[in-house]
N, C-alpha and C. Protein backbone atom coordinates (compact mmCIF):
# COMPACT_ATOMS: atom_id res chain seq x y z
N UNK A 1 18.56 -66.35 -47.22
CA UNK A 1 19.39 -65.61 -46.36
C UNK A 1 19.25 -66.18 -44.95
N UNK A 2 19.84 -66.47 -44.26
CA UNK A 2 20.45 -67.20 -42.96
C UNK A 2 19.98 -66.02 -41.73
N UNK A 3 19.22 -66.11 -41.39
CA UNK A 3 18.87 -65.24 -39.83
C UNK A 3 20.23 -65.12 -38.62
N UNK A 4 20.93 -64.43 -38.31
CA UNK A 4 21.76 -64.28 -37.03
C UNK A 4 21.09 -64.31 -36.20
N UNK A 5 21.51 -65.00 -35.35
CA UNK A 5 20.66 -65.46 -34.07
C UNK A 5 21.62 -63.93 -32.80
N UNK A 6 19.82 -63.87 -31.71
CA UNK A 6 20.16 -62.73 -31.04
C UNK A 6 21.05 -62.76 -30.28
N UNK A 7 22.10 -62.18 -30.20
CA UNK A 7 23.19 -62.76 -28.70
C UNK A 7 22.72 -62.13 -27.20
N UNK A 8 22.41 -63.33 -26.58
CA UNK A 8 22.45 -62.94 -25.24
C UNK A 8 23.35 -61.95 -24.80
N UNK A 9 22.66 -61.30 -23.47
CA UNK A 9 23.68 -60.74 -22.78
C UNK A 9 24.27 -61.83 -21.47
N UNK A 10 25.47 -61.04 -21.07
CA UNK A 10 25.78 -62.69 -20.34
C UNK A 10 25.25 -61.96 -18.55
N UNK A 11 24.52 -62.54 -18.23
CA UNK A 11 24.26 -61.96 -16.67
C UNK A 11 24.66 -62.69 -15.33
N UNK A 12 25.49 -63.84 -16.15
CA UNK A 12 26.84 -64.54 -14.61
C UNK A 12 26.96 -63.88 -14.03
N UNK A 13 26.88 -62.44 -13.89
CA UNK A 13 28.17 -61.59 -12.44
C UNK A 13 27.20 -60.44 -12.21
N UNK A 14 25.70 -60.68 -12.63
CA UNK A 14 24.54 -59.99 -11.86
C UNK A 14 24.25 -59.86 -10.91
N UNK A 15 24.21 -61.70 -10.33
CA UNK A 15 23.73 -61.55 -8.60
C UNK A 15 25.39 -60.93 -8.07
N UNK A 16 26.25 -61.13 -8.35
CA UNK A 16 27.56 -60.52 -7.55
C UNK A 16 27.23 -59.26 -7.82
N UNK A 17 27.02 -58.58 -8.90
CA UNK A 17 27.02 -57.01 -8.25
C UNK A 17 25.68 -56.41 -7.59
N UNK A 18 24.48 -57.08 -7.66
CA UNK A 18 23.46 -56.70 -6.42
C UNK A 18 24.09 -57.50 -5.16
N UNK A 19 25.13 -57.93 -4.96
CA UNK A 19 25.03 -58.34 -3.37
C UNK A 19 25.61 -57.31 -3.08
N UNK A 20 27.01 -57.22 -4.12
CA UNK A 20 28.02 -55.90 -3.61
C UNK A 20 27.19 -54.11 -3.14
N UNK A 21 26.33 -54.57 -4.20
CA UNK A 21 25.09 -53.21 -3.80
C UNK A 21 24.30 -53.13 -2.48
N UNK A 22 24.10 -54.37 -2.19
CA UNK A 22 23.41 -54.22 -0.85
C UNK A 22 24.48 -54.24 0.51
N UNK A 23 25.62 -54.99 0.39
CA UNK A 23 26.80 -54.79 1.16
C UNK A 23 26.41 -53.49 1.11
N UNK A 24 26.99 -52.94 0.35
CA UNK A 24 27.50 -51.43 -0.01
C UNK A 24 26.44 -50.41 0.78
N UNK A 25 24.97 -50.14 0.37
CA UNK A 25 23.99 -49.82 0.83
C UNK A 25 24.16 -50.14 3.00
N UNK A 26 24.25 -51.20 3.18
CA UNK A 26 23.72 -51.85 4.79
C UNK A 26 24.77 -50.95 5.28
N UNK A 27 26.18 -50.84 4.85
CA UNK A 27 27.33 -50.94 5.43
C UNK A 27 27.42 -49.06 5.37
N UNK A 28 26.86 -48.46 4.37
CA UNK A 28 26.77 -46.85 4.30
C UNK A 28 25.76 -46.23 5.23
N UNK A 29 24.70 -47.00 5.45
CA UNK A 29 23.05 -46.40 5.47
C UNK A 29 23.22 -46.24 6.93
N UNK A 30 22.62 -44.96 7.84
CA UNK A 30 22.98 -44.46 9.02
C UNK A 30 21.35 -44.98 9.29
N UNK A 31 21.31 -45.14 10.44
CA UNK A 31 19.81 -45.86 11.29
C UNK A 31 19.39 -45.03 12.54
N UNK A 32 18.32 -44.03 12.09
CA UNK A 32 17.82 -43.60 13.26
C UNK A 32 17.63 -44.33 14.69
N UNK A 33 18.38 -43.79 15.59
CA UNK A 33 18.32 -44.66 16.80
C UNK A 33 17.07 -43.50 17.93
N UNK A 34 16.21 -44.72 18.80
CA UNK A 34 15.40 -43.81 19.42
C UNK A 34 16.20 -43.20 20.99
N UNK A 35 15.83 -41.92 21.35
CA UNK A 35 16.90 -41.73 22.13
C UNK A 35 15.69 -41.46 23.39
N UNK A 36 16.23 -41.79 24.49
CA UNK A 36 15.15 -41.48 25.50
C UNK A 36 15.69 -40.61 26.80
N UNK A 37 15.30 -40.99 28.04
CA UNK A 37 15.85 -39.53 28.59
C UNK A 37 16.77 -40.59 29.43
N UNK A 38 18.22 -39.74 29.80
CA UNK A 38 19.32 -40.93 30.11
C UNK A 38 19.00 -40.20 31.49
N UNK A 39 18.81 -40.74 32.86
CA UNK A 39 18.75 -40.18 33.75
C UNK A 39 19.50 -41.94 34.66
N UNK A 40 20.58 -41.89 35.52
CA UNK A 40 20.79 -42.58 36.47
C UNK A 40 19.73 -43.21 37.52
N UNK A 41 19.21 -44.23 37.68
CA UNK A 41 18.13 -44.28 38.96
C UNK A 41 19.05 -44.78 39.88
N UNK A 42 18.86 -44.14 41.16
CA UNK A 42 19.73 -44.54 42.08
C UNK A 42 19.02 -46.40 42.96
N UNK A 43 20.01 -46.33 43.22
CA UNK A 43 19.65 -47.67 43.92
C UNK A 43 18.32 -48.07 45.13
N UNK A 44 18.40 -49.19 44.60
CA UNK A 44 16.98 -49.21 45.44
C UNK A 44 17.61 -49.00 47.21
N UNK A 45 16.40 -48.91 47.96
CA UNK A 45 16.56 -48.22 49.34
C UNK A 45 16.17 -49.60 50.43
N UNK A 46 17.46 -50.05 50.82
CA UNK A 46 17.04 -51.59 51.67
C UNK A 46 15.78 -51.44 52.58
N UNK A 47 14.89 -52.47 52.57
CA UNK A 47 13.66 -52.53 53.74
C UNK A 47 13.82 -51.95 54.71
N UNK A 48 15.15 -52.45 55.64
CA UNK A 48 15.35 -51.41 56.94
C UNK A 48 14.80 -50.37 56.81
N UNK A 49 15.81 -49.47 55.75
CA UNK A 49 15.88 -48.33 55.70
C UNK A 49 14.79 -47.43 55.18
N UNK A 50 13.66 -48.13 54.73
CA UNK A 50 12.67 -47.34 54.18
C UNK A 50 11.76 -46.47 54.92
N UNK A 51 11.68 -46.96 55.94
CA UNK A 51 10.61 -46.17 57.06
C UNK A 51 11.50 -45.41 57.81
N UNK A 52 12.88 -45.61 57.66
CA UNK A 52 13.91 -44.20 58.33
C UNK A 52 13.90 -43.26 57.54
N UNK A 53 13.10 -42.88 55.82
CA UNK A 53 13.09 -41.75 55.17
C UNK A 53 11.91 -40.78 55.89
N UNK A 54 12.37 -39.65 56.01
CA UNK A 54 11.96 -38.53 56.63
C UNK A 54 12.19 -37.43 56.60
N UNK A 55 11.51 -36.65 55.08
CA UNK A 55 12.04 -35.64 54.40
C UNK A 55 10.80 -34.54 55.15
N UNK A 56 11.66 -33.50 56.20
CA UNK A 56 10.64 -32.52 56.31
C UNK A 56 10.04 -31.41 55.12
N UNK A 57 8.66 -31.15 55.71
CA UNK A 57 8.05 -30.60 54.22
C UNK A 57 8.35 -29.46 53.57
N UNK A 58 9.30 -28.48 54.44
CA UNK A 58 10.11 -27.45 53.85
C UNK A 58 10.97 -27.87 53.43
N UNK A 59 11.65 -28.97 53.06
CA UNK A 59 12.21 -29.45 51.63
C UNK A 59 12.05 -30.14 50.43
N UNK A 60 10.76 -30.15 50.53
CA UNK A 60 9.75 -30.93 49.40
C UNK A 60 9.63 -29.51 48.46
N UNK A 61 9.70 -29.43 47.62
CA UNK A 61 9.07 -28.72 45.86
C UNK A 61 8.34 -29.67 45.41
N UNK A 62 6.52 -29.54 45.44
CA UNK A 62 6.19 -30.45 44.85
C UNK A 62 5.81 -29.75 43.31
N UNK A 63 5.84 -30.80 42.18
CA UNK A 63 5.26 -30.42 40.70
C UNK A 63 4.73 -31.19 40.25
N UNK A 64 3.26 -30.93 40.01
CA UNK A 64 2.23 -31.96 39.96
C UNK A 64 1.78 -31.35 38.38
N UNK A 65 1.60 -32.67 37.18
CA UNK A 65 1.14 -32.21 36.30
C UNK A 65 -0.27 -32.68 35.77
N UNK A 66 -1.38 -32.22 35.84
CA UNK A 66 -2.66 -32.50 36.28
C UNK A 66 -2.69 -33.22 34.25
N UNK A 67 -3.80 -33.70 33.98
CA UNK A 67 -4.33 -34.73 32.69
C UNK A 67 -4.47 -33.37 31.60
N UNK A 68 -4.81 -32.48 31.87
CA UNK A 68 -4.70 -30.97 31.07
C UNK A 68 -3.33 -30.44 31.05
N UNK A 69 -2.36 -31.09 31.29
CA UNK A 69 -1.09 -30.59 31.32
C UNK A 69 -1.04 -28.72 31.75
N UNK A 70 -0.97 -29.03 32.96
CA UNK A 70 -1.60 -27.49 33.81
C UNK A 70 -0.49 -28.08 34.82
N UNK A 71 0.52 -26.82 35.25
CA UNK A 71 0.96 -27.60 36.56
C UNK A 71 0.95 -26.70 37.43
N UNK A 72 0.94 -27.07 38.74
CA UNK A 72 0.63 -27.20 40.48
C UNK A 72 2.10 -27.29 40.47
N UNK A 73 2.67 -26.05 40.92
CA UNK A 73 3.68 -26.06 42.06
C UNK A 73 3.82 -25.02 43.03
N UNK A 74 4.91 -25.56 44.23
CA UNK A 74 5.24 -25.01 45.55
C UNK A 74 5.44 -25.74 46.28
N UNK A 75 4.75 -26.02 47.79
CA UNK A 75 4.77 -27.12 48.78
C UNK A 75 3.98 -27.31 48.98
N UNK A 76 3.86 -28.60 49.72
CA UNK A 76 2.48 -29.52 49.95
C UNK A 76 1.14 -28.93 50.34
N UNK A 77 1.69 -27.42 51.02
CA UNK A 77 0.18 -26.70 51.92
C UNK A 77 -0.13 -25.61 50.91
N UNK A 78 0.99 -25.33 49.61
CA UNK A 78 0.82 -24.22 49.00
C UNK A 78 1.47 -24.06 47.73
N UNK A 79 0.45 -24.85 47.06
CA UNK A 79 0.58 -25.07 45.98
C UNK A 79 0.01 -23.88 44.50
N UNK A 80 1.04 -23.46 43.87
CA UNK A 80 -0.21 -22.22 42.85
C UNK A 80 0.28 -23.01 41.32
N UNK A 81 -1.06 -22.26 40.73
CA UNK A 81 -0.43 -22.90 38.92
C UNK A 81 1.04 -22.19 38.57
N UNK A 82 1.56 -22.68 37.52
CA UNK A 82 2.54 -22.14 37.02
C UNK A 82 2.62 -22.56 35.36
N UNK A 83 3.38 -21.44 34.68
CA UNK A 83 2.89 -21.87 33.46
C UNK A 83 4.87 -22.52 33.05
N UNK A 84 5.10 -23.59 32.18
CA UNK A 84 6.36 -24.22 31.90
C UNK A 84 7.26 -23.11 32.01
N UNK A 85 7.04 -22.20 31.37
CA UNK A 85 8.03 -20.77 31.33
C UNK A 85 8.46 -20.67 32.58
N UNK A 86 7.67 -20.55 33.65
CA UNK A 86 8.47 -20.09 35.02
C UNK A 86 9.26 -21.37 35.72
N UNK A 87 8.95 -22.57 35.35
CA UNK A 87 9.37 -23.37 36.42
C UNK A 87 10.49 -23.64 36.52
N UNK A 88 11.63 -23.55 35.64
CA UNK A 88 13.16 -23.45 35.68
C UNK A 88 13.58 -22.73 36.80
N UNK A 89 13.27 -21.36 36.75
CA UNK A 89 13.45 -19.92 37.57
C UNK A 89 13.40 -20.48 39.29
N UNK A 90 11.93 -21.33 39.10
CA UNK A 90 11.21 -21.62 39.96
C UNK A 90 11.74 -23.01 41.15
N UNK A 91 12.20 -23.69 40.36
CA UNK A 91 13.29 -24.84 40.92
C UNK A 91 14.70 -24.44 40.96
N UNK A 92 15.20 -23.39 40.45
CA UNK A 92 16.88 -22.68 40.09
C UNK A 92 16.58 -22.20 42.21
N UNK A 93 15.55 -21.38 42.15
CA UNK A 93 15.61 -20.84 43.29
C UNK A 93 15.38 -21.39 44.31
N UNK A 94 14.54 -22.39 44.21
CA UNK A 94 14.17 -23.74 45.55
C UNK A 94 15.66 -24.30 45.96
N UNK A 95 16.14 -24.56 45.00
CA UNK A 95 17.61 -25.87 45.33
C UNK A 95 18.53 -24.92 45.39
N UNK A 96 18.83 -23.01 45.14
CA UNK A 96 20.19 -22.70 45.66
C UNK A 96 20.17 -22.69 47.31
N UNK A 97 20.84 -22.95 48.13
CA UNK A 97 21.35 -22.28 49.18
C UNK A 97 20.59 -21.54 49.75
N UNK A 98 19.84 -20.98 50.60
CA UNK A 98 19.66 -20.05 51.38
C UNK A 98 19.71 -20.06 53.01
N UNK A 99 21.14 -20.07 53.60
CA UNK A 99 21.10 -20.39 55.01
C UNK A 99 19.97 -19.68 55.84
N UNK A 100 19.44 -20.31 56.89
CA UNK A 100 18.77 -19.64 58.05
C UNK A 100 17.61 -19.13 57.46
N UNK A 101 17.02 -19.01 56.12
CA UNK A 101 15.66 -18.55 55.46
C UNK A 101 14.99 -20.06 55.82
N UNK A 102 13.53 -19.91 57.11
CA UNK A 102 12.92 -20.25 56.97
C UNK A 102 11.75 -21.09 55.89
N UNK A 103 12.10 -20.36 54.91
CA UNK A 103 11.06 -20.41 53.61
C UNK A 103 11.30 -21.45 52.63
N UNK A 104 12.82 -21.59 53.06
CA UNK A 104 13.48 -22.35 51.65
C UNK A 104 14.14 -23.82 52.65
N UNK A 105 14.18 -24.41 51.73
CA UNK A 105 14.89 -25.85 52.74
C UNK A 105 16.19 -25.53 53.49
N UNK A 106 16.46 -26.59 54.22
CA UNK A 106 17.60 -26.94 55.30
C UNK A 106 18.68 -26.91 54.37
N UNK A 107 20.09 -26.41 54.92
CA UNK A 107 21.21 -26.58 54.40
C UNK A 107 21.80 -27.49 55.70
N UNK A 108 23.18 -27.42 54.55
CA UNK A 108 23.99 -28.07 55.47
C UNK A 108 25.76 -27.81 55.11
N UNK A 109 26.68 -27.63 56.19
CA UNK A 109 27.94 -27.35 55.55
C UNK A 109 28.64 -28.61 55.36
N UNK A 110 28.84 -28.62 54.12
CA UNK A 110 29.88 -29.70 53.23
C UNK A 110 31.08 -29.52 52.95
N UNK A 111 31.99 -30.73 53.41
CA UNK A 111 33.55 -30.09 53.23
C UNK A 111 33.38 -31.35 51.88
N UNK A 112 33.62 -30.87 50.86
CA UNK A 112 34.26 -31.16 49.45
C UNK A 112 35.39 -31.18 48.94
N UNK A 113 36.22 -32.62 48.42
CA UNK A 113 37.18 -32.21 47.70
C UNK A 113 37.39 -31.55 46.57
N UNK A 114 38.06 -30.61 46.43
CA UNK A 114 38.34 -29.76 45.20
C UNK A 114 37.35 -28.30 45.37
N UNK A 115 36.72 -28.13 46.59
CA UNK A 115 35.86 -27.16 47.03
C UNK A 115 36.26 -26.94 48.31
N UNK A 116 36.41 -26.94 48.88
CA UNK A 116 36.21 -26.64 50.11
C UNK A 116 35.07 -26.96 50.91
N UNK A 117 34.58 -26.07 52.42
CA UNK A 117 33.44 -26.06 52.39
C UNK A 117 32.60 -25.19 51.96
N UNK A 118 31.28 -25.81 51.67
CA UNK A 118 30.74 -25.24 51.00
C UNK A 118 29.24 -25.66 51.64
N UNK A 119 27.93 -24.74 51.65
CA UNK A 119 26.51 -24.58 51.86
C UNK A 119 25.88 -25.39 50.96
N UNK A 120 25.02 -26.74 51.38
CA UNK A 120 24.40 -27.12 50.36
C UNK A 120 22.84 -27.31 50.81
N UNK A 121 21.78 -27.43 49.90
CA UNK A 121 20.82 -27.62 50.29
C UNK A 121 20.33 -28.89 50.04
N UNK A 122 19.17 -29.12 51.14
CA UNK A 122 18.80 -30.24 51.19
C UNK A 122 17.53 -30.57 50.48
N UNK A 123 17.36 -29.45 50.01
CA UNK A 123 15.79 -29.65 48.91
C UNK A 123 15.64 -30.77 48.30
N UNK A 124 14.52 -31.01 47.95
CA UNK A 124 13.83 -31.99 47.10
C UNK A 124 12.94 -32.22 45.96
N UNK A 125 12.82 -32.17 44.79
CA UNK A 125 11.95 -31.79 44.26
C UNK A 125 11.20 -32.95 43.32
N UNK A 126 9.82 -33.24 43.87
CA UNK A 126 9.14 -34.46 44.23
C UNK A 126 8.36 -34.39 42.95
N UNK A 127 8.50 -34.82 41.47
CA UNK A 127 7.60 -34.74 40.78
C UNK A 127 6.31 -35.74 40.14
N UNK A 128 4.94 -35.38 39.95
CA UNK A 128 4.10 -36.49 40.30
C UNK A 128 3.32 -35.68 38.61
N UNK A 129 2.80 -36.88 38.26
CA UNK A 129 1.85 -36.39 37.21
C UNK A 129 0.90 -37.53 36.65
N UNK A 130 -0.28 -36.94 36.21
CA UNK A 130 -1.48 -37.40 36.72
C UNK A 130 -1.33 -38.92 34.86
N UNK A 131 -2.01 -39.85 34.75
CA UNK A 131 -2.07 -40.74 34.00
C UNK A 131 -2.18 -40.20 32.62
N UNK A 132 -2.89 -39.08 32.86
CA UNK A 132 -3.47 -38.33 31.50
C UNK A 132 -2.42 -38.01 30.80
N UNK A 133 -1.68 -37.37 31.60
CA UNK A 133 -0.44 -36.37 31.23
C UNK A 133 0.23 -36.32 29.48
N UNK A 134 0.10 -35.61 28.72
CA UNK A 134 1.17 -36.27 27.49
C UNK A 134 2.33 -36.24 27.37
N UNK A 135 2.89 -37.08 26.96
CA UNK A 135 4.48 -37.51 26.67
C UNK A 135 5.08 -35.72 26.95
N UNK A 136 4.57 -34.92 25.60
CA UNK A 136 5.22 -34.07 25.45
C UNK A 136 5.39 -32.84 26.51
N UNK A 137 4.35 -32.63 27.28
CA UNK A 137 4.29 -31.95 28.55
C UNK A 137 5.68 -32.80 29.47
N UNK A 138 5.12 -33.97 30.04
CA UNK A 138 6.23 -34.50 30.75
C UNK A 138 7.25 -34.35 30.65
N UNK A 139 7.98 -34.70 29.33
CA UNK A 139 9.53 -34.08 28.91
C UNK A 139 9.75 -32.63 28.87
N UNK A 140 8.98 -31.70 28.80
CA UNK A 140 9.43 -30.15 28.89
C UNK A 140 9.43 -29.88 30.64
N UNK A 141 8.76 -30.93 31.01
CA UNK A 141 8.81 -30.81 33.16
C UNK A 141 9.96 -31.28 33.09
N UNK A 142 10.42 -32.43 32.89
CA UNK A 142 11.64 -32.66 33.13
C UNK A 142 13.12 -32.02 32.28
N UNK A 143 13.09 -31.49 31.37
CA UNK A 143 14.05 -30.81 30.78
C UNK A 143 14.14 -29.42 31.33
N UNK A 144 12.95 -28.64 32.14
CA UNK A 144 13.06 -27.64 33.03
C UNK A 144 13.60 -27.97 34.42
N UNK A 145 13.22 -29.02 34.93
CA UNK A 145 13.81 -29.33 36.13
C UNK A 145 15.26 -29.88 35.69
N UNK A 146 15.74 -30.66 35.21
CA UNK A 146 17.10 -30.63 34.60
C UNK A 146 17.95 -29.39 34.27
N UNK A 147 17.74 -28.44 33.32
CA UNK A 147 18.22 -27.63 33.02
C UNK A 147 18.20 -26.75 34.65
N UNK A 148 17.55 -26.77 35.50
CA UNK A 148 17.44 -25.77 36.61
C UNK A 148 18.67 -26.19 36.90
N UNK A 149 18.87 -27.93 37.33
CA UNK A 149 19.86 -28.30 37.83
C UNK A 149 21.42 -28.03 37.03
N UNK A 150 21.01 -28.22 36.14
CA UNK A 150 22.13 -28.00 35.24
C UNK A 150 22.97 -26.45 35.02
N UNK A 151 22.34 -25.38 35.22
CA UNK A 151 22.44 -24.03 35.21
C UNK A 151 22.98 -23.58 36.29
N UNK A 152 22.30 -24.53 37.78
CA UNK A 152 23.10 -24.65 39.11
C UNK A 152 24.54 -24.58 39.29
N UNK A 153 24.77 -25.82 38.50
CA UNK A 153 25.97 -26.69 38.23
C UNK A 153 26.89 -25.52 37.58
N UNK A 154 26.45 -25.08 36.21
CA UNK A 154 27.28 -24.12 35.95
C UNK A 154 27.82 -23.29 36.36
N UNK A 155 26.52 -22.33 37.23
CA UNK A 155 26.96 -20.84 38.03
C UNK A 155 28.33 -21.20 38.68
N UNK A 156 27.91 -22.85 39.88
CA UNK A 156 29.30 -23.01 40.58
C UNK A 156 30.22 -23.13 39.94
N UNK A 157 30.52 -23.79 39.11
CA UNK A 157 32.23 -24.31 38.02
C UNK A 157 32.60 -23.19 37.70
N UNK A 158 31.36 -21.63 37.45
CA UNK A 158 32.04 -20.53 37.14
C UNK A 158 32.92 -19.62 37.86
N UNK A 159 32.20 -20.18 39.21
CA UNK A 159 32.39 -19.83 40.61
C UNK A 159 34.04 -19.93 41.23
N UNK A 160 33.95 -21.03 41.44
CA UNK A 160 35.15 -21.69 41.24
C UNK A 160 36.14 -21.90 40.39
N UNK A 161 35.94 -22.61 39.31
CA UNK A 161 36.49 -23.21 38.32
C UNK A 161 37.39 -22.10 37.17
N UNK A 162 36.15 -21.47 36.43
CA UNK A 162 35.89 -19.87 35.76
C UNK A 162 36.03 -21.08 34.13
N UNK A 163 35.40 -22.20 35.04
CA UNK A 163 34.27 -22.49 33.22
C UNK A 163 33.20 -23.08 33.82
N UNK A 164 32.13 -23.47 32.82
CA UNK A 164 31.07 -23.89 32.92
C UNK A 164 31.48 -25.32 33.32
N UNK A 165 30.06 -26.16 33.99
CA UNK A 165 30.15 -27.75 34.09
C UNK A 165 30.66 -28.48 33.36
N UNK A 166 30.03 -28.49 32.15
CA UNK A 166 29.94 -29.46 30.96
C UNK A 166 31.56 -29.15 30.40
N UNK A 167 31.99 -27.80 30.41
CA UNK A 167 33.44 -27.63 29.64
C UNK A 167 34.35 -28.23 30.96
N UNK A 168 34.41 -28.15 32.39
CA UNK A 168 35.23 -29.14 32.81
C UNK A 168 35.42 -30.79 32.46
N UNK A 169 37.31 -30.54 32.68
CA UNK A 169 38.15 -31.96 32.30
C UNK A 169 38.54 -32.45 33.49
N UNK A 170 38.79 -32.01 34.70
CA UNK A 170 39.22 -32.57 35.78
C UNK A 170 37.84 -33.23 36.50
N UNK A 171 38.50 -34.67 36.67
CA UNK A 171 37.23 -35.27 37.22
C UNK A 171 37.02 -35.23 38.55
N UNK A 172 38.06 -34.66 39.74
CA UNK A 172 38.06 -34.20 40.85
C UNK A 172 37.09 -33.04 40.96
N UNK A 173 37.00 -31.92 40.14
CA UNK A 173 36.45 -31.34 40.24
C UNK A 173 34.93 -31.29 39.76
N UNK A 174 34.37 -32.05 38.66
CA UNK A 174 33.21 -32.67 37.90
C UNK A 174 32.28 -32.96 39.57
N UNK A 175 33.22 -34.35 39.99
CA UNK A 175 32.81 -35.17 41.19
C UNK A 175 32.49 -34.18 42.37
N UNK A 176 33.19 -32.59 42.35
CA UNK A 176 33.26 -32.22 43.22
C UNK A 176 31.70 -30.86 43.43
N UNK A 177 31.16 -30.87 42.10
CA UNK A 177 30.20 -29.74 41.81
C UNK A 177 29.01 -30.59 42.09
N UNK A 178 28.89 -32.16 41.58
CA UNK A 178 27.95 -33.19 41.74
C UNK A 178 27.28 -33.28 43.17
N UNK A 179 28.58 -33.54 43.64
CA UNK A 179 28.46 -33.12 45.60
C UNK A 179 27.36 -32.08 45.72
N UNK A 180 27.97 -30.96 45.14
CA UNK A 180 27.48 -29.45 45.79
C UNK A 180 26.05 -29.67 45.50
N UNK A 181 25.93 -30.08 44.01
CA UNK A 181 24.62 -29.69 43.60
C UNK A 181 24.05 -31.03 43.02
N UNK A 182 23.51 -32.07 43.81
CA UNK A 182 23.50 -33.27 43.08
C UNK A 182 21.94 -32.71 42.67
N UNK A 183 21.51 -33.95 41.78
CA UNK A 183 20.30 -33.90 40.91
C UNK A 183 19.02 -34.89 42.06
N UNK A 184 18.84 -33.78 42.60
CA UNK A 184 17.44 -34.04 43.69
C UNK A 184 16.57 -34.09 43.28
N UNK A 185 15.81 -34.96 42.30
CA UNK A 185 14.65 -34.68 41.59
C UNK A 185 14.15 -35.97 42.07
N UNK A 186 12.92 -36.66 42.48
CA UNK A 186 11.93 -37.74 42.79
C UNK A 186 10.66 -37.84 41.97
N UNK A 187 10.54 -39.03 41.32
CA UNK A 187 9.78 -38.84 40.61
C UNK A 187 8.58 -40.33 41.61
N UNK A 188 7.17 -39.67 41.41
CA UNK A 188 6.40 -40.86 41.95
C UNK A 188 5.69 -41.37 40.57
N UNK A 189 4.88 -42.34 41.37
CA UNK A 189 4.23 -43.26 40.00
C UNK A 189 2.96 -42.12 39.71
N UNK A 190 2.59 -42.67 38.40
CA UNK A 190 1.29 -41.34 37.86
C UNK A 190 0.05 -42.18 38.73
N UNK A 191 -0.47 -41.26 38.95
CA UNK A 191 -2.06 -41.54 39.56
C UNK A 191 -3.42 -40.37 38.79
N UNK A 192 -3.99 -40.49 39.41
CA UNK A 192 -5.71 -39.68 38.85
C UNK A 192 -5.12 -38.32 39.58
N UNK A 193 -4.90 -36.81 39.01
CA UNK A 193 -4.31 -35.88 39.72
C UNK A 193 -5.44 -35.28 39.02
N UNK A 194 -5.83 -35.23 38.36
CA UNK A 194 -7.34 -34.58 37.66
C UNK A 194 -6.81 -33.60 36.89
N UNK A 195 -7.76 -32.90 36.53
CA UNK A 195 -7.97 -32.08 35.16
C UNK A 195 -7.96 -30.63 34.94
N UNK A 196 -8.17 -30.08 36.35
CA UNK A 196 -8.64 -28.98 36.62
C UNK A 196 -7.74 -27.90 36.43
């Protein structure tokens, strides 16, 4: 009796359908992208002009975040702890407006397009934190000081506008809340702020 021999399978058009698979795969597959904090740095400040900066200290907010992630705020002569919870509240109220209050920074009247004039302040809010600091502390300082600013922004567009920032389409007016309430935040380099 004669053995039948085994028939191959034919695998010519194998490598074509693993390429089509990995096409297929590269061209579907979504790629975590890392996202970091998008903040504008403004332009550097020409030599001249550097020793003409002269921010008096009733417009300084300083927020210092010590290696224990503990933070120090107020002004330079009077500084108290604060725990993350308050400091939104705490910068919302430094940077609105308060004409002729001693306590709070300098204003100034701004004629704005798409506003009028309008009271703005000249605050500053100077943030410093010590080497130790962790990532994750740092970003909840700055997403509180952001959001202060950002909540700013809103009250006015509601003010005016009768929507929030972010829901304005007119860029006259966007450009014109930026004015009122730009994003005064300074950040210095980290140093030894200690532990305490």
């Amino acid at each position: 009796m004669a053995r039948r021999g085994i028939q191959e399978i034919n695998a010519g058009s194998m490598a074509d359908i693993a390429f089509l698979l990995l096409i297929f795969f590269l061209v579907t597959t979504t790629m975590d992208v890392d996202r970091g904090i998008t903040r504008k740095l403004p332009p550097p400040v020409p030599e001249e002009e550097k020793e003409k900066i002269d921010v008096p200290e009733r417009n300084v907010f300083v927020v210092l975040i010590n290696s224990a992630d503990r933070l120090l705020v107020g002004k330079y002569t009077d500084k108290r702890r604060m725990d993350i919870t308050q400091l939104k509240a705490a910068a919302k109220d430094f940077l609105r407006p308060h004409p002729g209050n001693e306590a709070y920074p300098e204003t100034k009247e701004k004629t704005i397009e798409g506003l009028g004039t309008v009271t703005v302040s000249k605050g500053v809010i100077s943030m410093q934190n010590d080497r130790g600091t962790s990532y994750n502390m740092y970003i909840q300082v700055q997403d509180e000081l952001a959001g202060a600013v950002r909540e700013l922004r809103d009250e006015m567009a509601m003010q005016y506008f009768g929507k929030k920032f972010g829901d304005l389409k007119d860029e006259i007016a966007v450009k014109a809340i930026q004015k009122a309430i730009p994003v005064a935040i300074s950040e210095a380099e980290p140093k030894n702020v200690g532990g305490n």
